[in-house]
Protein backbone atom coordinates (compact mmCIF):
# COMPACT_ATOMS: atom_id res chain seq x y z
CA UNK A 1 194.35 96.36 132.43
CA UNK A 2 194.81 94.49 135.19
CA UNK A 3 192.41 91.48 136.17
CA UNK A 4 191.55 89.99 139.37
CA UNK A 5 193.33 86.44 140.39
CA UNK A 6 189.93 85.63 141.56
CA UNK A 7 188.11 86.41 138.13
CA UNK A 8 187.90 82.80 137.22
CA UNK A 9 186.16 81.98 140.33
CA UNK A 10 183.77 84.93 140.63
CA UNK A 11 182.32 83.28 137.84
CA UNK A 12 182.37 79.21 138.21
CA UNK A 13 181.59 79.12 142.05
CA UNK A 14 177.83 79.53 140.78
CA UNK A 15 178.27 76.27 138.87
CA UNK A 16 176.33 73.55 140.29
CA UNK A 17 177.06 69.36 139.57
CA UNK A 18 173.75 67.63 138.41
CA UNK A 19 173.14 64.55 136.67
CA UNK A 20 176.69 64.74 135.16
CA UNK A 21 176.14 67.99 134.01
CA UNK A 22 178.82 71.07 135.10
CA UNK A 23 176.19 74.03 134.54
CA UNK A 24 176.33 77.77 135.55
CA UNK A 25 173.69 79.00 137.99
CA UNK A 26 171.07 80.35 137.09
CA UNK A 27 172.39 81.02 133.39
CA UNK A 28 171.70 77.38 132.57
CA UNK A 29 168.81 77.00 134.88
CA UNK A 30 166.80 80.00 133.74
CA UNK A 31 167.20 79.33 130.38
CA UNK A 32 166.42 75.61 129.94
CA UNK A 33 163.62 76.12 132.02
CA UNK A 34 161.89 79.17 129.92
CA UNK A 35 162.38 77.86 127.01
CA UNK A 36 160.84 74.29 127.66
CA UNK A 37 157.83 76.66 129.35
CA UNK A 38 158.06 78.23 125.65
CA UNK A 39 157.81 75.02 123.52
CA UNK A 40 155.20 73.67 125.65
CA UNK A 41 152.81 76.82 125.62
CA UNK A 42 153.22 76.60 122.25
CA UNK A 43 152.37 73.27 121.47
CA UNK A 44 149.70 73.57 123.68
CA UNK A 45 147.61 76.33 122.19
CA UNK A 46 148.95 76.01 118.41
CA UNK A 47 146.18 77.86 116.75
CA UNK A 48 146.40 81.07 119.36
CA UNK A 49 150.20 80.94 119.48
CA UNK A 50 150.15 81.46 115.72
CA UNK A 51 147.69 84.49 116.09
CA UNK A 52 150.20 85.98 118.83
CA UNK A 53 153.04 85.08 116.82
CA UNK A 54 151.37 87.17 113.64
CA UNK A 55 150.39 90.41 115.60
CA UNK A 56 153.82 90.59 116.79
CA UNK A 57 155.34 90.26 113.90
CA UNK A 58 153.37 93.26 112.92
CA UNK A 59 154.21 94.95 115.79
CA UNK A 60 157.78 94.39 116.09
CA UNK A 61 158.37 95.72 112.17
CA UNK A 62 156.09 98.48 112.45
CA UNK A 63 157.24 99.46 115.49
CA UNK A 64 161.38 99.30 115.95
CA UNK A 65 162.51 99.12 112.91
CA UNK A 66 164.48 102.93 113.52
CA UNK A 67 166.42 100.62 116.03
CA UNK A 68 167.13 97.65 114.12
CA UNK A 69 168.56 100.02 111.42
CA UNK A 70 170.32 102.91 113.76
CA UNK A 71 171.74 99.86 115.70
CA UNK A 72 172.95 98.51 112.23
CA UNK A 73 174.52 101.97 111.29
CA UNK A 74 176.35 102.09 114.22
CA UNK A 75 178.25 98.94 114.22
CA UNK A 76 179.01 99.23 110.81
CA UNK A 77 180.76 102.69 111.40
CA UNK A 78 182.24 101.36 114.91
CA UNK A 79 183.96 98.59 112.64
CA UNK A 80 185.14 101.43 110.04
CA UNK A 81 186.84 103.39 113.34
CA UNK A 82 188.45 100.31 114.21
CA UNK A 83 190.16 99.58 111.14
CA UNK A 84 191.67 103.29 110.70
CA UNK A 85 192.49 104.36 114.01
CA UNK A 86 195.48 102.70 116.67
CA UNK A 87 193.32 100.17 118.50
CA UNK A 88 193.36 97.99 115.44
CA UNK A 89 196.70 97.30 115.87
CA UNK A 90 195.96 95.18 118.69
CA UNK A 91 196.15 91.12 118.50
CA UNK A 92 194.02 88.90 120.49
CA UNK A 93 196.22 87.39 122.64
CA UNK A 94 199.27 89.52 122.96
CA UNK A 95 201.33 90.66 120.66
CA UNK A 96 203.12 86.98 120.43
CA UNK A 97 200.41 85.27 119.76
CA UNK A 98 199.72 83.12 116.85
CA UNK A 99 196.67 81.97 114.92
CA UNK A 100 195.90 78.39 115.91
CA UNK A 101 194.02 77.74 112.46
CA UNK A 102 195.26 78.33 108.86
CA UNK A 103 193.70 81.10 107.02
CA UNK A 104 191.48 79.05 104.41
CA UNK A 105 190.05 77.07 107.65
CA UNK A 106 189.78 80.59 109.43
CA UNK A 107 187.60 81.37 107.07
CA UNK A 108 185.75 78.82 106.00
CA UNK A 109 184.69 78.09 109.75
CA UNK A 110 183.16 82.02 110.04
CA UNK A 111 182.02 82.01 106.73
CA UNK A 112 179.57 78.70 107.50
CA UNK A 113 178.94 79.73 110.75
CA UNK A 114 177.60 83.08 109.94
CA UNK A 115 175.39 83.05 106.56
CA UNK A 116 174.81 79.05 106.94
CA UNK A 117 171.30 78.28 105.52
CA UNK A 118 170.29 81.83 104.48
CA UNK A 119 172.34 81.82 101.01
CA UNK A 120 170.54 78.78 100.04
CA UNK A 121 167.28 79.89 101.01
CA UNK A 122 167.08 83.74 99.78
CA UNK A 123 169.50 83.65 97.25
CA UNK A 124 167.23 83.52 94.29
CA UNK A 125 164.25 84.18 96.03
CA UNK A 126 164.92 87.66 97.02
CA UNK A 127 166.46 88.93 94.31
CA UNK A 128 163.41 88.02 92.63
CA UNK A 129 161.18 89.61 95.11
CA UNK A 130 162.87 93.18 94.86
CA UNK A 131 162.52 92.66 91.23
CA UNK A 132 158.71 92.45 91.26
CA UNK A 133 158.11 94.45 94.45
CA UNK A 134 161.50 97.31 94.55
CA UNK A 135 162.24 99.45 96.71
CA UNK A 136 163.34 103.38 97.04
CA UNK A 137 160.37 104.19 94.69
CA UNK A 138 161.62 102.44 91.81
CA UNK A 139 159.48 101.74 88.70
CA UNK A 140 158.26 98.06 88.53
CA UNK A 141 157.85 98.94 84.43
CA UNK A 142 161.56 100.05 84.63
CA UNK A 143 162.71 96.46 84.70
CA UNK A 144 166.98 97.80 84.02
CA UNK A 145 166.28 99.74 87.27
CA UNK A 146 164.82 97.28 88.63
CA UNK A 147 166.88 94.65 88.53
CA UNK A 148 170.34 96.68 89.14
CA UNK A 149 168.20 97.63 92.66
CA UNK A 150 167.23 94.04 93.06
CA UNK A 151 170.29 92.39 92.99
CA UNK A 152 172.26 95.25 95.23
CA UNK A 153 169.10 95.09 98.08
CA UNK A 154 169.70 91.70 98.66
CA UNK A 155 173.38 92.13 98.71
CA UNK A 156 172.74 94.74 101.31
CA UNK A 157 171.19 92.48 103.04
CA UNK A 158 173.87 90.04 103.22
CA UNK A 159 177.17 92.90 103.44
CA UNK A 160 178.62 94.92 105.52
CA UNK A 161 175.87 95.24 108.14
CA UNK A 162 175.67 91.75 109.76
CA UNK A 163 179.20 90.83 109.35
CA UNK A 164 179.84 94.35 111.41
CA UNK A 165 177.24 92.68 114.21
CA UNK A 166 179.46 89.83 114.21
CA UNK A 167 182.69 91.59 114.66
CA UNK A 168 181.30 93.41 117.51
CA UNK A 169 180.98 90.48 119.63
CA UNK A 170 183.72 88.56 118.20
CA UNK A 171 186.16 91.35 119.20
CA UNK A 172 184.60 92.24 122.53
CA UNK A 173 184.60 88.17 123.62
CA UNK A 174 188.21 87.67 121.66
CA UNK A 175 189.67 90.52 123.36
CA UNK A 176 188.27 90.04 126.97
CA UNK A 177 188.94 86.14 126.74
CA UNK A 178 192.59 86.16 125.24
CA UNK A 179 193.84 89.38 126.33
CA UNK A 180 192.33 89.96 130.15
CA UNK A 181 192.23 85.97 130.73
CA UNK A 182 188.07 85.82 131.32
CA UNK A 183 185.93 83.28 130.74
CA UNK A 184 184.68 83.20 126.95
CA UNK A 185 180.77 84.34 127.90
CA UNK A 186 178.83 87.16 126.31
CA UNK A 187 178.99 89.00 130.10
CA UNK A 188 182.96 89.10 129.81
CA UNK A 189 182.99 92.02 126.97
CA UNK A 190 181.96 94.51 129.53
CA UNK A 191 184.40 93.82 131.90
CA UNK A 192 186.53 97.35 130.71
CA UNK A 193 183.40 99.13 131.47
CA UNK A 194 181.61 97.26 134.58
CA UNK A 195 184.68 95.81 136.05
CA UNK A 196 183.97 92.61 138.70
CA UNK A 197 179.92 93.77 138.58
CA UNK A 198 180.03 91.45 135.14
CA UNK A 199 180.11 88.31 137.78
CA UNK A 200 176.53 89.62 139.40
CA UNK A 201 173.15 90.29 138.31
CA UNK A 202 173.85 92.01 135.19
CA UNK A 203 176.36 89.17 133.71
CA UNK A 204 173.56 86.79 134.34
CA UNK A 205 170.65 88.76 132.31
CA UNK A 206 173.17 89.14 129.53
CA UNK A 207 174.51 85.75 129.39
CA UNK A 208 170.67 84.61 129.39
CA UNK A 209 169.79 87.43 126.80
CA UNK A 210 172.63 85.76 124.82
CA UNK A 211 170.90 82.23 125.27
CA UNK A 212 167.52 83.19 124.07
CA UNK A 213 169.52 85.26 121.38
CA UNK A 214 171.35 82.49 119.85
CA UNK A 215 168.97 79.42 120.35
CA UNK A 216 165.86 81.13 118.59
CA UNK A 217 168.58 82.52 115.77
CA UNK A 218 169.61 79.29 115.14
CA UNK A 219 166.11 78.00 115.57
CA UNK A 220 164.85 80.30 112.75
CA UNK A 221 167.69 79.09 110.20
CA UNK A 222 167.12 75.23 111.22
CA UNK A 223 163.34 75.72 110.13
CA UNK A 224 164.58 77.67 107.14
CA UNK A 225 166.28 75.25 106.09
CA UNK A 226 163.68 72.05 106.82
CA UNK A 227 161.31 73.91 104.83
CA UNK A 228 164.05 74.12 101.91
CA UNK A 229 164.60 70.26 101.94
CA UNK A 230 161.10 69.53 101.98
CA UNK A 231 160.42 71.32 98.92
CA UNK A 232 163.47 69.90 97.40
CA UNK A 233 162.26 66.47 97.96
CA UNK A 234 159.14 67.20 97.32
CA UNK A 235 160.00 68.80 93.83
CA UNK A 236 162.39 65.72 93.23
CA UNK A 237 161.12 62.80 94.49
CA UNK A 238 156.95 63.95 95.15
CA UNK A 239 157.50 63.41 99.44
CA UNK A 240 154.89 65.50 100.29
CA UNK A 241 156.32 68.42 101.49
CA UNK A 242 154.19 68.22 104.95
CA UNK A 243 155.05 69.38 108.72
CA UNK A 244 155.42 65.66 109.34
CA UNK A 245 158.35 65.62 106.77
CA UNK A 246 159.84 68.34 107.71
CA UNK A 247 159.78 67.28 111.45
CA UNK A 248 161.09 64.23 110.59
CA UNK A 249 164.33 66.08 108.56
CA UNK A 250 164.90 68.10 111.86
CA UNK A 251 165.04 65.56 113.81
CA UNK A 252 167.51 63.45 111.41
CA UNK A 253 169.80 66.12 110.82
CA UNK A 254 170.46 66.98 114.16
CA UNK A 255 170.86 63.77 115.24
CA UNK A 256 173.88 64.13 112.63
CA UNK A 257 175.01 67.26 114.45
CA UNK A 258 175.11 65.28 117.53
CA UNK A 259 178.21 63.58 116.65
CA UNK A 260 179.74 66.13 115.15
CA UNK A 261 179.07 68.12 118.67
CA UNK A 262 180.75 64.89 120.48
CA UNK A 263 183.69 64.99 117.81
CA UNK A 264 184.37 68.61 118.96
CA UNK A 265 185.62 71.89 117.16
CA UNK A 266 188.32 70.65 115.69
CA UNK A 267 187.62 66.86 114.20
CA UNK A 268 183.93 68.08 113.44
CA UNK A 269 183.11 71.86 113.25
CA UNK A 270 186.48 72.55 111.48
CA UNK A 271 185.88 70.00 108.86
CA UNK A 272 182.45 70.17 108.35
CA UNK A 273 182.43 73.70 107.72
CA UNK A 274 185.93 73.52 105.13
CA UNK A 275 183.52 70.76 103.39
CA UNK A 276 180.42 73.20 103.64
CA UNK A 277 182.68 76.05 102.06
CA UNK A 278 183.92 73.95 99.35
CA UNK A 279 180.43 72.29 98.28
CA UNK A 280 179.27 75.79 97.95
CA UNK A 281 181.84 77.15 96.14
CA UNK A 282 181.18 74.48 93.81
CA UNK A 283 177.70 74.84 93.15
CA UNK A 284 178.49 78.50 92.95
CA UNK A 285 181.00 78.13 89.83
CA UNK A 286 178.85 75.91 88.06
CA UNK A 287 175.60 78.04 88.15
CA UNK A 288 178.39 80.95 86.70
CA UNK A 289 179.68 78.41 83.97
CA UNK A 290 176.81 77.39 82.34
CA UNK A 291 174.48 80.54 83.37
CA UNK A 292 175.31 83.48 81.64
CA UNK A 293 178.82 83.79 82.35
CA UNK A 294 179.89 87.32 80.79
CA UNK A 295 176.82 88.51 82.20
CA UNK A 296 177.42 87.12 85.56
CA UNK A 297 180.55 88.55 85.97
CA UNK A 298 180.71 91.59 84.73
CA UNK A 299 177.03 91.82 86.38
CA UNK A 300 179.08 91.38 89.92
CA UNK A 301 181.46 94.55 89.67
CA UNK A 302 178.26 96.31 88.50
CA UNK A 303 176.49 95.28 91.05
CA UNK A 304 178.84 95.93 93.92
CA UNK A 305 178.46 99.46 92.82
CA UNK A 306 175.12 99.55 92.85
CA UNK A 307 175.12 97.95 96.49
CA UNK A 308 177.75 101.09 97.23
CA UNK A 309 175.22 103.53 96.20
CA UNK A 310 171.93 102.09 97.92
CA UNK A 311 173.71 101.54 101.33
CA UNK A 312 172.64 105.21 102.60
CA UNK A 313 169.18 104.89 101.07
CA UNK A 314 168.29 101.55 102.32
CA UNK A 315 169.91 102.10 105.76
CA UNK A 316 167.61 104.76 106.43
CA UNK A 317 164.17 103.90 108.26
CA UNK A 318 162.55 107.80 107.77
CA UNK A 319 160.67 108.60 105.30
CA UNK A 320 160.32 105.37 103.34
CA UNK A 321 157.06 104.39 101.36
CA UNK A 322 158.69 100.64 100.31
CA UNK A 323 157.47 99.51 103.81
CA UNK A 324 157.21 95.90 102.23
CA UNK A 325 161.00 95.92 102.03
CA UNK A 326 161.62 98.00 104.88
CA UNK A 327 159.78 95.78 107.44
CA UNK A 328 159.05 92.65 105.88
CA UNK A 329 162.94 92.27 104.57
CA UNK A 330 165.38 94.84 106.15
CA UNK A 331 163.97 94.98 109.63
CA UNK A 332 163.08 90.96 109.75
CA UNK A 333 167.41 90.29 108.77
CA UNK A 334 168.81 93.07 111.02
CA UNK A 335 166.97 91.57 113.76
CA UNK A 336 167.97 88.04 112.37
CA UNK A 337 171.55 88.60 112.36
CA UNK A 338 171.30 90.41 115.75
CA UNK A 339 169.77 87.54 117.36
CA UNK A 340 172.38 85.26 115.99
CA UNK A 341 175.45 87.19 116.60
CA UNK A 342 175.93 86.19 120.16
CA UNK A 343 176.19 82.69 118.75
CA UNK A 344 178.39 83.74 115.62
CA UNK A 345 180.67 86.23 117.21
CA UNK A 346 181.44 84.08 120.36
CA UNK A 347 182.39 80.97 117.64
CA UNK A 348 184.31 83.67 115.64
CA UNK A 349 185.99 84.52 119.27
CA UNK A 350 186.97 81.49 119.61
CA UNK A 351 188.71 80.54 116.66
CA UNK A 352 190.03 84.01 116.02
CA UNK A 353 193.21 83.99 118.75
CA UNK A 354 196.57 85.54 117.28
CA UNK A 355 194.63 87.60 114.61
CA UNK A 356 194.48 91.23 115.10
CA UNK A 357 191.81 93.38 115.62
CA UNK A 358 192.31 95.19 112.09
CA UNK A 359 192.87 91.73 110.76
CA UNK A 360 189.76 90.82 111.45
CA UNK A 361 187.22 93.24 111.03
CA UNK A 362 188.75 93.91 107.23
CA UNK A 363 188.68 90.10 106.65
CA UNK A 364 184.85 90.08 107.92
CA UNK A 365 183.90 93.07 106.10
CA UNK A 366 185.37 91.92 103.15
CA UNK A 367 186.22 88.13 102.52
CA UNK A 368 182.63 86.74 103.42
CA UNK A 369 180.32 90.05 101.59
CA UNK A 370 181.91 89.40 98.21
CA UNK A 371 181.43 85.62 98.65
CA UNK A 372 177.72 86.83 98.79
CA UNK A 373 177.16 89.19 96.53
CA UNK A 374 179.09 87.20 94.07
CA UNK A 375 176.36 84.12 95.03
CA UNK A 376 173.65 86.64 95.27
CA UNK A 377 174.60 88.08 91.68
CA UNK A 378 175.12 84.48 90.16
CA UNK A 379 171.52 82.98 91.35
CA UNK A 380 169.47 85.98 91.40
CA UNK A 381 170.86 87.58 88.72
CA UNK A 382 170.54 83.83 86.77
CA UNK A 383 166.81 83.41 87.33
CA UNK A 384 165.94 86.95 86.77
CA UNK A 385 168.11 86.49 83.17
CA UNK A 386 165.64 83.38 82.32
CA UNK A 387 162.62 85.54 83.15
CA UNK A 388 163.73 88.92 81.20
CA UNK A 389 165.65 87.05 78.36
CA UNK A 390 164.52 83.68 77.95
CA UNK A 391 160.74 84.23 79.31
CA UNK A 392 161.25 81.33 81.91
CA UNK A 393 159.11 82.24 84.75
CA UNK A 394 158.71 78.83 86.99
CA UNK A 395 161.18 80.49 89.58
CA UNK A 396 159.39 83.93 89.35
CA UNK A 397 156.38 82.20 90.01
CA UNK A 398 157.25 80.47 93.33
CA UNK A 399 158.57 83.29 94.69
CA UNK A 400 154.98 84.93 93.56
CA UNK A 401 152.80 82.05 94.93
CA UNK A 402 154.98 82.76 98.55
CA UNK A 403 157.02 79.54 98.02
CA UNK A 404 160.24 81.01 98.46
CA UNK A 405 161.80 77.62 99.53
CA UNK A 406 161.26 76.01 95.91
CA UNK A 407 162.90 79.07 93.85
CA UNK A 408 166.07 77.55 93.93
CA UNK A 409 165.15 74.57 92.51
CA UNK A 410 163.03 76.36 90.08
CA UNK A 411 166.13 77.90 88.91
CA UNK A 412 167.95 75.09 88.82
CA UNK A 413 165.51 73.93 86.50
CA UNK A 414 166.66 76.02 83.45
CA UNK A 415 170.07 75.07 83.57
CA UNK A 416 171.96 71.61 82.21
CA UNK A 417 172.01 68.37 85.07
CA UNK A 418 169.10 69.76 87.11
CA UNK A 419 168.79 66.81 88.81
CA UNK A 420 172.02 66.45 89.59
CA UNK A 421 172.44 70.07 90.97
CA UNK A 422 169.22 69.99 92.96
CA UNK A 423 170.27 67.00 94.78
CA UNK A 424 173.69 69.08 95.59
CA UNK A 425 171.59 71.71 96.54
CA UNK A 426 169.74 69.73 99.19
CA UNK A 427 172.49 68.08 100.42
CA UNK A 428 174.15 71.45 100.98
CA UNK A 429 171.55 72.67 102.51
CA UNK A 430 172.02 69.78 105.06
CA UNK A 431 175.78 70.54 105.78
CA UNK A 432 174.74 74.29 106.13
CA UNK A 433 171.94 72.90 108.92
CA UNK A 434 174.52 70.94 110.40
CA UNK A 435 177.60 73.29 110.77
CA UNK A 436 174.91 75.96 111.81
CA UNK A 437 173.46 73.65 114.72
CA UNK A 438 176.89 72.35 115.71
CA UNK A 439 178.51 75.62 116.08
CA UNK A 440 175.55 76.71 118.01
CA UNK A 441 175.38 74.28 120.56
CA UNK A 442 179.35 74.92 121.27
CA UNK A 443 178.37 78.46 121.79
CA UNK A 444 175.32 77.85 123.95
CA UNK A 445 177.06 75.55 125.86
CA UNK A 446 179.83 77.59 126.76
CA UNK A 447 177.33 80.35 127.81
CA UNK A 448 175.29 78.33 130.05
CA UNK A 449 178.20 76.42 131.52
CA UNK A 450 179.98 79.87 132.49
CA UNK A 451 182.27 79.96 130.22
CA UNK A 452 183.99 76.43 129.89
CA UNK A 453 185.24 75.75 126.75
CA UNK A 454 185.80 71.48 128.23
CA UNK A 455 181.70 71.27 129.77
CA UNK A 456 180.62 67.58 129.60
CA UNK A 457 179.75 66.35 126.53
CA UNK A 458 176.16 65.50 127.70
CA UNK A 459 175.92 69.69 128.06
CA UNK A 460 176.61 69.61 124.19
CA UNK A 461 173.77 67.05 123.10
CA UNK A 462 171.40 69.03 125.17
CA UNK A 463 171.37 72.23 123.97
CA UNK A 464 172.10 70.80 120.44
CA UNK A 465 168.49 68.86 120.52
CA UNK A 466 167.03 71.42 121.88
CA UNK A 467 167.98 73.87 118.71
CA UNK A 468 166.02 70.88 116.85
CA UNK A 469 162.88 70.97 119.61
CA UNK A 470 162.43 74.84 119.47
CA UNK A 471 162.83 75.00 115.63
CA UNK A 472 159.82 72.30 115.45
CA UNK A 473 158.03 73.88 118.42
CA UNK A 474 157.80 77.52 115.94
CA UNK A 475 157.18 75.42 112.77
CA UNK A 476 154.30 74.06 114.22
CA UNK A 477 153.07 76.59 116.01
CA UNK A 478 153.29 79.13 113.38
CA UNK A 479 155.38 78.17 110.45
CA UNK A 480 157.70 81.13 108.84
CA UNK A 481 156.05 84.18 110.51
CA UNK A 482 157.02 82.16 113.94
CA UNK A 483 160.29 81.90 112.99
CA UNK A 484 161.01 85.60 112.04
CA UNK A 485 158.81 86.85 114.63
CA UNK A 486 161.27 84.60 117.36
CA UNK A 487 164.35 86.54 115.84
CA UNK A 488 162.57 90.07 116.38
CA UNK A 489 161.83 89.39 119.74
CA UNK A 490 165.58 87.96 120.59
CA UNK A 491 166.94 90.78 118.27
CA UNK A 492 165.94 93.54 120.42
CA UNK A 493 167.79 93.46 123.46
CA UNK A 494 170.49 92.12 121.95
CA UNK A 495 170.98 95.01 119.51
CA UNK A 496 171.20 97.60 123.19
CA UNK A 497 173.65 95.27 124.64
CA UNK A 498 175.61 95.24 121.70
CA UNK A 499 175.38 98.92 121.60
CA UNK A 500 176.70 99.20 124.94
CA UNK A 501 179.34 96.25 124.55
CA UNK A 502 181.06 98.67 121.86
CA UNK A 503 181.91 101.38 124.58
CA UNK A 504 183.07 99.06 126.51
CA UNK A 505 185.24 97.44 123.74
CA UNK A 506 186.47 100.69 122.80
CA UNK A 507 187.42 101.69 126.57
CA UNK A 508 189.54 97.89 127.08
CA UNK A 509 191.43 98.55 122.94
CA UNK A 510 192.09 101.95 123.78
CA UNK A 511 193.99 101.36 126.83
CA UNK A 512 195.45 97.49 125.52
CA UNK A 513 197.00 100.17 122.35
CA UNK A 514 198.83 102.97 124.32
C-alpha cells in the first residue's frame, strides 16, 4: 500500500509550540481542557456527582451490556481468523525486521502493562464472590459446582477476551506505524480503510476518544489500587484507611512514576515492568508452596477446562437471570479493558516491531491468560480451600462486608510469614500502580502530541499527574462506583471504533500478505 510523502505532515502541521510544550491541535487542547472541566465539576458538586455517577452506572450495565459482550465476541474470533488464515504471516515492520526487545522483556512489559493492578485487587476477591453469589443458575448449596464455576468466571474474566481487545489495537497501530510509516496514534489504524481523511475531523474525534479512553482506564486502576494500599496499611500498621490516605498514596506514587516517565521506555518502563513481573511471580509461587500445592495445581488444568466450557455461556448477554454477574462483573471488565486498550495496545505497538502478526496474537492469547488463571486458581482457589476445608472465613467475610480491597490480605492471613507477604503484597501493588501510570502517560502523550514518540519531557509529567488528579477527582467524588462508572462511559465508543478498526486492519493485512 502505498503512503503519501506528505503523511507525516498532514498530521504534525496542526502541532502548535506553547510553553515548551510540542502538542497536536486540538487533540491535546480538547482533551486537557475537558477533562480539567471534568475534575472541577466534580469536585465542585461531590455529593450530586456521586448520585449521577450511581444512576449511570445503572444505566450503562442495564442498558449495553449486549454490546460490551457482542463487541467482546467479535474480537476474540477476529484474533482466532488471524492466527489461521495468511495475514498472520505478516511481521510488523517488513519481513527483515527484528524484535528490538528480548522475549522475557517482551513479555513482561505487556504482561504489566495490561492486567497491572487488577490481579492484585480481584484475585481473591472474585473468586470468592462467584462462590457465594454464582452464576449460570448454579446452586449456592452445591458448593463443588460452585467453586469449579467460581474459579473459571473469574478466569474468564481475565482470558482470552481482553487480551483479544488488546491485540486489536496493538496490530492495527503496529501495522500502520511500522509497515505504512504513520505516526503511532489511535487515528493511523484506519488509514487502509479512510485513506488521508484519518488527518481530518474523524482522526481528531478518535485520537480524543482514545484520550478519554485511556486516562479514565488508567484512572480506574490507579484508584483500585490506592484503595488496596490503604487497606493494607491499614490492616498492618492501623493508618486509617481514609480518603486523606489514600490521596496522599496517589499523589506519592506518581510522583515515583514521574521519574520513571523522565527515564523513558527503556531505562524505566522496561525495567520496572521485568521487576513487576518477577515480584509477582514470586508471590505467586509462594502462595502455591505453602497453600495447598497438589490441590493448586492439579486445580489449574481443571480449571482451565472449566473456563473452556463456560466461555459460550458467560459470553452470552440473552437470557441470563445472574444479572449480578452479568452487569455488576462481566459488563463493568469488558468495558474496563475496552477503555484501557487504546493505552495497552498502542504500548504493546510500540514495543512489538519485528514480531509477526501470528506471533503475537498467539503469545497474547496465550502467555499472559495462563499467567492468570494460574494466579486466579492459586489465590482464589487458596482462600476458598481455608473456607470449605479449614473453616477460615476472615477473607470470605471481607469480600461479604463489600471490602474487596482487604481479601487479599485476609488470605494472606492463613498462610506462614503473613507479615512478610502482605508487605510484598503492598509493595507490589505499588510497582503495578507505577508501571500502569508510566506506560500510560507514554501512550497519552504520544496521542496528544500527534504521534511523536521524542514530545518534550514536560508533555510526559503532565499527562502522568494528571492520571493521579482524575483518579482522586472520581475517588472523591464517588469512590468505586465512580471509577467503574468512568470506564463504562469511555468503554463505549471505544468498543465501535475498535469494531470498525478491525475492517480496516483486515483490508491493510490482506493486501501487506498477497
Amino acid at each position: 500500500m502505498a503512503i503519501a510523502a506528505e503523511t507525516d505532515y498532514e498530521l504534525g502541521r496542526d502541532n502548535i509550540q506553547f510553553l515548551g510544550l510540542d502538542v497536536h491541535n486540538p487533540v491535546f487542547v480538547v482533551s486537557s481542557l475537558t477533562i480539567v472541566a471534568f475534575v472541577a465539576g466534580v469536585l465542585a458538586f461531590r455529593d450530586a456527582a456521586a448520585g449521577v455517577f450511581d444512576a449511570l452506572y445503572t444505566w450503562l450495565t442495564s442498558t449495553l451490556d449486549w454490546v460490551f459482550l457482542g463487541a467482546g465476541n467479535v474480537f476474540v474470533l477476529f484474533c482466532l481468523l488471524l492466527l489461521v488464515t495468511p495475514p498472520g504471516r505478516v511481521r510488523l515492520g517488513g519481513p527483515g525486521a527484528r524484535p528490538d526487545y528480548s522475549n522475557w522483556a517482551w513479555f513482561a512489559m505487556l504482561f504489566a502493562a495490561g492486567m497491572g493492578i487488577g490481579l492484585m485487587f480481584f484475585g481473591v476477591a472474585e473468586p470468592i464472590d462467584h462462590f457465594l453469589n454464582p452464576p449460570l443458575g448454579v446452586d449456592p448449596a452445591d458448593t463443588a459446582a460452585a467453586h469449579r464455576l467460581a474459579v473459571a468466571t473469574a478466569i474468564f474474566h481475565w482470558g482470552v477476551h481482553p487480551w483479544a481487545m488488546f491485540a486489536v489495537v496493538a496490530l492495527a497501530l503496529g501495522f500502520s506505524a511500522y509497515n505504512l510509516g504513520l505516526p503511532l496514534t489511535l487515528r493511523s489504524g484506519f488509514y487502509p480503510l479512510l485513506g488521508e481523511a484519518v488527518w481530518g475531523w474523524f482522526g481528531h474525534v478518535v485520537d480524543i476518544v482514545a484520550v478519554f479512553a485511556a486516562l479514565f482506564g488508567l484512572a480506574t486502576s490507579l484508584g483500585l489500587g490506592a484503595q488496596q494500599m490503604a487497606a493494607g496499611l491499614d490492616h498492618l500498621f492501623g493508618v486509617p484507611a481514609t480518603d486523606t490516605t489514600r490521596v496522599l498514596l496517589i499523589a506519592g506514587i506518581t510522583a515515583i512514576a514521574m521519574t520513571s516517565v523522565v527515564m523513558g521506555l527503556d531505562r524505566g518502563v522496561r525495567r520496572l515492568s521485568q521487576a513487576n513481573l518477577v515480584l509477582a511471580l514470586l508471590l505467586l509461587a509462594f502462595v502455591l508452596a505453602v497453600g495447598p500445592t497438589g490441590d493448586l495445581l492439579g486445580g489449574f488444568m481443571a480449571s482451565l477446562g472449566h473456563y473452556a466450557a463456560a466461555i459460550v455461556p458467560l459470553g452470552n448477554s440473552v437470557g441470563r437471570d445472574d444479572l449480578d454477574v452479568l452487569h455488576g462483573w462481566t459488563t463493568f471488565f469488558w468495558a474496563w479493558w475496552l477503555a484501557w486498550a487504546p493505552f495497552v495496545g498502542m504500548f504493546i505497538a510500540r514495543v512489538s516491531r519485528g514480531r509477526t502478526v501470528r506471533a503475537l496474537v498467539g503469545c497474547m492469547l496465550v502467555g499472559p491468560v495462563l499467567v492468570s488463571a494460574l494466579w486466579m486458581n492459586a489465590f482464589g482457589a487458596t482462600a476458598l480451600s481455608h473456607y470449605l476445608e479449614a473453616g477460615q472465613t476472615a477473607a470470605v467475610e471481607a469480600v461479604r462486608a463489600q471490602q474487596p480491597e482487604l481479601a487479599l490480605f485476609r488470605m494472606l492471613e492463613a498462610l506462614p510469614l503473613a507479615g512478610v507477604t502482605s508487605v510484598a503484597g503492598i509493595v507490589l501493588v505499588m510497582v503495578f500502580f507505577v508501571t500502569s501510570s508510566d506506560s500510560g502517560s507514554l501512550v497519552i502523550d504520544t496521542i496528544t502530541a500527534g504521534g511523536k514518540l521524542d514530545a518534550p519531557v514536560a508533555q510526559r509529567v503532565f499527562w502522568c499527574a494528571f492520571e493521579g488528579i482524575v483518579a482522586v477527582t472520581l475517588l472523591l467524588g464517588g469512590g468505586l462506583v465512580a471509577l467503574q462508572t468512568a470506564s463504562l462511559v469511555t468503554g463505549f465508543p471505544i468498543a465501535l471504533v475498535m469494531v470498525a478498526m478491525c475492517w480496516s486492519l483486515w483490508k491493510g493485512l490482506r493486501e501487506a500478505s498477497t
